[in-house]
N, C-alpha and C. Protein backbone atom coordinates (compact mmCIF):
# COMPACT_ATOMS: atom_id res chain seq x y z
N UNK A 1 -15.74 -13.17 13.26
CA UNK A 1 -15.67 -11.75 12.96
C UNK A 1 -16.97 -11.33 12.28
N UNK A 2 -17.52 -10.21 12.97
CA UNK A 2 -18.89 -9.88 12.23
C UNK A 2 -18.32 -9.24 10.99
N UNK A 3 -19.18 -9.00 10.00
CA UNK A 3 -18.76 -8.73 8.84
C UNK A 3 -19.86 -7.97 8.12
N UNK A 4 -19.84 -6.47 7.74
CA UNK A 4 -20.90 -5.67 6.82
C UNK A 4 -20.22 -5.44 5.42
N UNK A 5 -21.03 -5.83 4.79
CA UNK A 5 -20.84 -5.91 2.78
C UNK A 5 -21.48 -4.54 2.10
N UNK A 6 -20.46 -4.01 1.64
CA UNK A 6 -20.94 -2.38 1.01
C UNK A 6 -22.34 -2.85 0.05
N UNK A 7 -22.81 -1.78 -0.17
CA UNK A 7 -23.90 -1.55 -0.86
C UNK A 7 -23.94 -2.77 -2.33
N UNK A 8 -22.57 -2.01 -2.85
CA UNK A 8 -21.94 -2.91 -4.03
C UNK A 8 -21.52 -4.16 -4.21
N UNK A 9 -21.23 -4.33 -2.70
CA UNK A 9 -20.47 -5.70 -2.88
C UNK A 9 -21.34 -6.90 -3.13
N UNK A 10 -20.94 -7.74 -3.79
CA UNK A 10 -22.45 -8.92 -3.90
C UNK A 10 -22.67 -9.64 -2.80
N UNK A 11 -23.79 -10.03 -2.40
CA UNK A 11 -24.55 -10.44 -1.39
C UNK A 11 -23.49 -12.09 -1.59
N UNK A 12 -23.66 -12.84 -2.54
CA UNK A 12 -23.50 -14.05 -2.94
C UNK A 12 -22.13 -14.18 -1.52
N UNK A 13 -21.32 -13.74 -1.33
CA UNK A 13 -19.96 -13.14 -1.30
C UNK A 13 -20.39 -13.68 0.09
N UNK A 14 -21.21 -13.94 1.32
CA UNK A 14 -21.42 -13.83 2.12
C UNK A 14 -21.38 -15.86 2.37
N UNK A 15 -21.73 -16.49 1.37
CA UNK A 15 -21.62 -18.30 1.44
C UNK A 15 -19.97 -18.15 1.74
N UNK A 16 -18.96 -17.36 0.89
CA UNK A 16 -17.81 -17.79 1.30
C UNK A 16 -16.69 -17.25 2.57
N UNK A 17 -17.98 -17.10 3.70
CA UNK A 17 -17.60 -16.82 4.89
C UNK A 17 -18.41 -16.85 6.07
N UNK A 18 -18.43 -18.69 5.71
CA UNK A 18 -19.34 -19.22 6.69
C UNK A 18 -19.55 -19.36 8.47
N UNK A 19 -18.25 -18.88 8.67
CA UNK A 19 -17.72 -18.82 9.90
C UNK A 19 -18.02 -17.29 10.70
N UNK A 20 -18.43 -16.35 9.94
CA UNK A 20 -18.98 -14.92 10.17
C UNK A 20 -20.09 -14.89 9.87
N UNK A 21 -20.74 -13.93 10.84
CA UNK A 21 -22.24 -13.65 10.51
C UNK A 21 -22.02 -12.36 9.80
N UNK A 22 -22.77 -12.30 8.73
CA UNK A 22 -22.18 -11.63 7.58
C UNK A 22 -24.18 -10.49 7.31
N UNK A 23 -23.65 -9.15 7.20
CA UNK A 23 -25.01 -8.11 6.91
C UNK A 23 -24.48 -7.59 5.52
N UNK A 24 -25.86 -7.31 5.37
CA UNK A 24 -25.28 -5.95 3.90
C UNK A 24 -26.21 -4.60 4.21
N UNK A 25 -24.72 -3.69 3.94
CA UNK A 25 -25.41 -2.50 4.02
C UNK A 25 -27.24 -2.29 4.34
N UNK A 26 -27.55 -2.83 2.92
CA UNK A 26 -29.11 -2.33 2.97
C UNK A 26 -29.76 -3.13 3.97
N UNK A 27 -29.23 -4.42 4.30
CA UNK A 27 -30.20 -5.21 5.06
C UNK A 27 -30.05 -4.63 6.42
N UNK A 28 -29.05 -3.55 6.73
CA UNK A 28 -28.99 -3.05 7.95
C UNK A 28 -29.94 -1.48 7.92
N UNK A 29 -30.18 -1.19 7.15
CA UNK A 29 -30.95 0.05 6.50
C UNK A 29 -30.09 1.07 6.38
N UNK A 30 -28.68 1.02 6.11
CA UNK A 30 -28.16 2.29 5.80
C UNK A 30 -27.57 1.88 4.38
N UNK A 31 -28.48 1.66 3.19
CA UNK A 31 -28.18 1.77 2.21
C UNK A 31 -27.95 2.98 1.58
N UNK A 32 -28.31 4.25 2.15
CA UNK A 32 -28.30 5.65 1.90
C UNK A 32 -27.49 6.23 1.94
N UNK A 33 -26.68 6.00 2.89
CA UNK A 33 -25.70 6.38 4.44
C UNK A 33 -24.23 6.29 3.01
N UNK A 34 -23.77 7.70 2.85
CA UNK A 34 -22.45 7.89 2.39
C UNK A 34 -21.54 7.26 2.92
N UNK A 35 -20.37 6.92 2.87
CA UNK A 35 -19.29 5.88 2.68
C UNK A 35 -18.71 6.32 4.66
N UNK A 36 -18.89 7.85 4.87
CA UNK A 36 -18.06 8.63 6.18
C UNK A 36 -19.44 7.96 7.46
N UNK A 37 -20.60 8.44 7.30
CA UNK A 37 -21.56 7.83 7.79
C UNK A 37 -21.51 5.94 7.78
N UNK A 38 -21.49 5.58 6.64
CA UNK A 38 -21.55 4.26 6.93
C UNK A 38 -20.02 3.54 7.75
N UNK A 39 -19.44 3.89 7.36
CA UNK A 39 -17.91 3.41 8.36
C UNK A 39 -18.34 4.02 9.39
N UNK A 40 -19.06 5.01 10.46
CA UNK A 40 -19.04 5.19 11.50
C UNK A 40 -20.42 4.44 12.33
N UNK A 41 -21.68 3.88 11.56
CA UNK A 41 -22.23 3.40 11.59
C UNK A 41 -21.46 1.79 11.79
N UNK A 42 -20.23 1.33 10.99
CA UNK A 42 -20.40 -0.04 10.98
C UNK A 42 -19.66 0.05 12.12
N UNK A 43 -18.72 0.98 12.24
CA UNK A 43 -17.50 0.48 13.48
C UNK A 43 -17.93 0.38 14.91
N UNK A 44 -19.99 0.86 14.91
CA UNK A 44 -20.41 0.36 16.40
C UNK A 44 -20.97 -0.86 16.30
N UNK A 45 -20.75 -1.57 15.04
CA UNK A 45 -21.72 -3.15 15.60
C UNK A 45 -20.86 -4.40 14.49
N UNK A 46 -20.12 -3.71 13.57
CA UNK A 46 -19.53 -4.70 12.73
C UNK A 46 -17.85 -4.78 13.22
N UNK A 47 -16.60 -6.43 12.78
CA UNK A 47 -15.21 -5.89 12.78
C UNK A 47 -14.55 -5.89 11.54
N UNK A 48 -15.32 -6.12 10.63
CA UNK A 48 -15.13 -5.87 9.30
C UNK A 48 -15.90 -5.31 8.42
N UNK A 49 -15.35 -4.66 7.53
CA UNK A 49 -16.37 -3.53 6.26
C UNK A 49 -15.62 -4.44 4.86
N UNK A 50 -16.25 -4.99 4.28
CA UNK A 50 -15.84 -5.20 2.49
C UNK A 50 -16.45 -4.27 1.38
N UNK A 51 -15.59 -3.78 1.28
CA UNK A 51 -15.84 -2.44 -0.11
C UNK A 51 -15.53 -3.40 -1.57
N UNK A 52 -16.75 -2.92 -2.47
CA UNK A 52 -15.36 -2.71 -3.99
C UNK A 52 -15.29 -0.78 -4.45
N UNK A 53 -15.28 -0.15 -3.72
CA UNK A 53 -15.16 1.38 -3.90
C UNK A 53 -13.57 1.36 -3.50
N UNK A 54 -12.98 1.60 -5.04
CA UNK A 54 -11.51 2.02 -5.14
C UNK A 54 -11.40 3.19 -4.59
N UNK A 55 -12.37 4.14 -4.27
CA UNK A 55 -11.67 5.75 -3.94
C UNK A 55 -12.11 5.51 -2.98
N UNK A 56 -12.11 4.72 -1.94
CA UNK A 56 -13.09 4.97 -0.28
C UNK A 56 -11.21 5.21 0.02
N UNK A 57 -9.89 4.97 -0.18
CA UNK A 57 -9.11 5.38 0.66
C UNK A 57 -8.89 7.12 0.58
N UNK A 58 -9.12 7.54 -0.74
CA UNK A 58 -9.26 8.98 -0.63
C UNK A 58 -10.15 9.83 -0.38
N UNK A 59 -11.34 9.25 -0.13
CA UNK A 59 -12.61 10.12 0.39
C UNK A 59 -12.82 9.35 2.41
N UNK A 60 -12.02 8.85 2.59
CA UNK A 60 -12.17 8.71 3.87
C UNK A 60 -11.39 8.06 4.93
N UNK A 61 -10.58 8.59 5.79
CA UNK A 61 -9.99 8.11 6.75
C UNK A 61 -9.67 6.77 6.66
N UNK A 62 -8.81 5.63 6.62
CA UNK A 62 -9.44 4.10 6.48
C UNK A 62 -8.16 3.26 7.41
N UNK A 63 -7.29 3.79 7.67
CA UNK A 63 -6.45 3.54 8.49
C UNK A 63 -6.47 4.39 9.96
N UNK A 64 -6.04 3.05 11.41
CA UNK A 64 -6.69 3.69 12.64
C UNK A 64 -7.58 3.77 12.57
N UNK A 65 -8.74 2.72 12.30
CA UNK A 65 -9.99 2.70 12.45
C UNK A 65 -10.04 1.47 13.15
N UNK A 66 -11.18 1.13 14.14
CA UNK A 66 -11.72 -0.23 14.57
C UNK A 66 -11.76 -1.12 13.94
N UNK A 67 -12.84 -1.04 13.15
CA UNK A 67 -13.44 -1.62 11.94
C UNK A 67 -11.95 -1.96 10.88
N UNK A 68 -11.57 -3.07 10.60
CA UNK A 68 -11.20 -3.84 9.36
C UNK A 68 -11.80 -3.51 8.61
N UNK A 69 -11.19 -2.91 7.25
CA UNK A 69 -11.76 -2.50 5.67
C UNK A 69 -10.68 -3.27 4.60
N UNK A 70 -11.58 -4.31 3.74
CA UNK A 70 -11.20 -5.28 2.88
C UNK A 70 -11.73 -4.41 1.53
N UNK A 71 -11.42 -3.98 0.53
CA UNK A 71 -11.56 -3.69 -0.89
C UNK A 71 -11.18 -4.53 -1.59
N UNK A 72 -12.19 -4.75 -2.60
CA UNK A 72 -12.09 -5.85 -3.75
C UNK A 72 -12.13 -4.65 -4.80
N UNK A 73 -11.25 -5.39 -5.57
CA UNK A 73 -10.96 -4.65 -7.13
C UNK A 73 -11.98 -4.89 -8.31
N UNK A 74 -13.24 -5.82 -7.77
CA UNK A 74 -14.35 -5.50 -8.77
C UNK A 74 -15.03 -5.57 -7.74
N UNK A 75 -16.82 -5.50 -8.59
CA UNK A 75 -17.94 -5.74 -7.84
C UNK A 75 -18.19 -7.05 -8.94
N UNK A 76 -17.32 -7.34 -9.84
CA UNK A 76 -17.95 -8.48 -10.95
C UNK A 76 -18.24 -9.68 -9.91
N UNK A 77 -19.23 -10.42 -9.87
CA UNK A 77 -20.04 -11.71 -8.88
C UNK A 77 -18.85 -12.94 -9.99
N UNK A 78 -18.79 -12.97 -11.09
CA UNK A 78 -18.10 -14.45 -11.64
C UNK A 78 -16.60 -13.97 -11.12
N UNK A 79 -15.96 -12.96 -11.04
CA UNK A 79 -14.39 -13.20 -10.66
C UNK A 79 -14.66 -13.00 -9.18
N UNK A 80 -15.11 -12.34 -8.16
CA UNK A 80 -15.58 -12.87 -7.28
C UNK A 80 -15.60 -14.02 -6.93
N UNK A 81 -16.67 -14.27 -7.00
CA UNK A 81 -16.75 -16.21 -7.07
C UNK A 81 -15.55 -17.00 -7.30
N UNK A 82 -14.44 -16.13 -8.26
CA UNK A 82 -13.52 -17.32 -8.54
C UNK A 82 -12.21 -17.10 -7.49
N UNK A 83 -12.73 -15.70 -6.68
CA UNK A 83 -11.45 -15.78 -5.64
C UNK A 83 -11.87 -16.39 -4.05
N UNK A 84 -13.40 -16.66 -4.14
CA UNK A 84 -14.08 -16.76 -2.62
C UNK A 84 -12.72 -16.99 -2.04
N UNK A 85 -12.30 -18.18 -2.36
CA UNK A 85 -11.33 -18.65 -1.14
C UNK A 85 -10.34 -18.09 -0.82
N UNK A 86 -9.58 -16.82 -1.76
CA UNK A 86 -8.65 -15.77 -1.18
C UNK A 86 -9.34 -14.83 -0.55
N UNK A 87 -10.53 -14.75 -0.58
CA UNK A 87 -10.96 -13.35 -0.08
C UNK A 87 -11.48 -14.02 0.99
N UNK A 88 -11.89 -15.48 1.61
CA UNK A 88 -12.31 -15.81 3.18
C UNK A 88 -10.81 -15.77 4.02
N UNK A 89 -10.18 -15.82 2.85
CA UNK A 89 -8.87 -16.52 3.69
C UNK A 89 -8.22 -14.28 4.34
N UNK A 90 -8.22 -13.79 3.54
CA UNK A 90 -8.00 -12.55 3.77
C UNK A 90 -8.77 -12.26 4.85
N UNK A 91 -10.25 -12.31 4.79
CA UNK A 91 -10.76 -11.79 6.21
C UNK A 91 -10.46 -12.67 7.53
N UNK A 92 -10.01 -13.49 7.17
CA UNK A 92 -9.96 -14.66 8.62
C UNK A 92 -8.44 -14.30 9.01
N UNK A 93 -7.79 -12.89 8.35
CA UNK A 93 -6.43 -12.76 8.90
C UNK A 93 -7.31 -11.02 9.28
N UNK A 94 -7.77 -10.79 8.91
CA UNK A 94 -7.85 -9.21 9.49
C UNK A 94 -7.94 -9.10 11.08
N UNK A 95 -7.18 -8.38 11.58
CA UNK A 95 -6.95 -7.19 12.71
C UNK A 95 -8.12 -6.08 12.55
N UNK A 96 -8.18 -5.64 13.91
CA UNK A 96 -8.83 -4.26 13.92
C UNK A 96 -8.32 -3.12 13.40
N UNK A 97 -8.57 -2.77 12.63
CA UNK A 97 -7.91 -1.30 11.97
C UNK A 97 -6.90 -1.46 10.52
N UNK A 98 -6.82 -2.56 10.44
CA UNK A 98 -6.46 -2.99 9.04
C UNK A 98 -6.74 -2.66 7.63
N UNK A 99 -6.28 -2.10 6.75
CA UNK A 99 -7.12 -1.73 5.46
C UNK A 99 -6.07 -2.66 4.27
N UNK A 100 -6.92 -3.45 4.03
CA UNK A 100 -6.02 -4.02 2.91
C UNK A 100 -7.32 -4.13 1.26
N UNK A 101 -6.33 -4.09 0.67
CA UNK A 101 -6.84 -3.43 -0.75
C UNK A 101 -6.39 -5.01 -1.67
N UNK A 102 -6.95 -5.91 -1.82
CA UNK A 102 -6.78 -6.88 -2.78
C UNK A 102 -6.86 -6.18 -4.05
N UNK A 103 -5.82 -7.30 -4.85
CA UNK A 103 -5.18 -6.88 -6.73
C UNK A 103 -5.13 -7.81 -6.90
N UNK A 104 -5.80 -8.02 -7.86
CA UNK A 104 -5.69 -9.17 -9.15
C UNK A 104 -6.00 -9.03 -10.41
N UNK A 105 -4.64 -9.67 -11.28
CA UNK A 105 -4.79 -9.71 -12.64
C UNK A 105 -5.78 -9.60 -13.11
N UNK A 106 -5.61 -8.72 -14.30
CA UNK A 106 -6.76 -8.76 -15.29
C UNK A 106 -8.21 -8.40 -14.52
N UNK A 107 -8.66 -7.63 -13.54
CA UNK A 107 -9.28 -7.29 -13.41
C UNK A 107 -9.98 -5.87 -13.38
């Protein structure tokens, strides 16, 4: 599954999904590109989008989309890091058009 990493999301995030060829926003050059632009941008070349933007479900369409959208409940890189393996295991179940919103304690 190709896979584009929001602006925010940490790059690091990309070792624990070795099985995807994995971009980030900026390295694709739409680091600029608002959240409506960039989901229509990713859904012609990516099948997954990873956000940590809690309001992308109210500022934009996110269900019935192509594109798989994964939200993480931080952008913190150490709790990150300490879920890699729920969050590879989450994208290696996404469907097309899927929006799932990971929660975890204390974060």
């Amino acid at each position: 599954m190709k896979v584009l990493l929001d602006a925010c999301t940490p790059r690091p995030l990309r070792g624990f999904l070795p099985g995807h060829p994995v971009s980030t926003a900026q390295e694709m050059g739409w680091g600029a590109l608002k959240n409506g632009d960039l989901l229509r941008q990713a859904e012609r070349q990516f099948e997954a989008f990873i956000s940590t933007d809690q309001n992308l479900k109210y500022q934009q369409q996110v269900v019935g989309r192509k594109l798989a959208i994964l939200v993480l409940p931080t952008n913190d890189w150490p709790t990150i890091r300490s879920k890699g393996a729920e969050i590879a295991a989450r994208v290696a179940m996404l469907k097309p058009g899927d929006f799932v919103e990971l929660d975890w304690p204390n974060t």
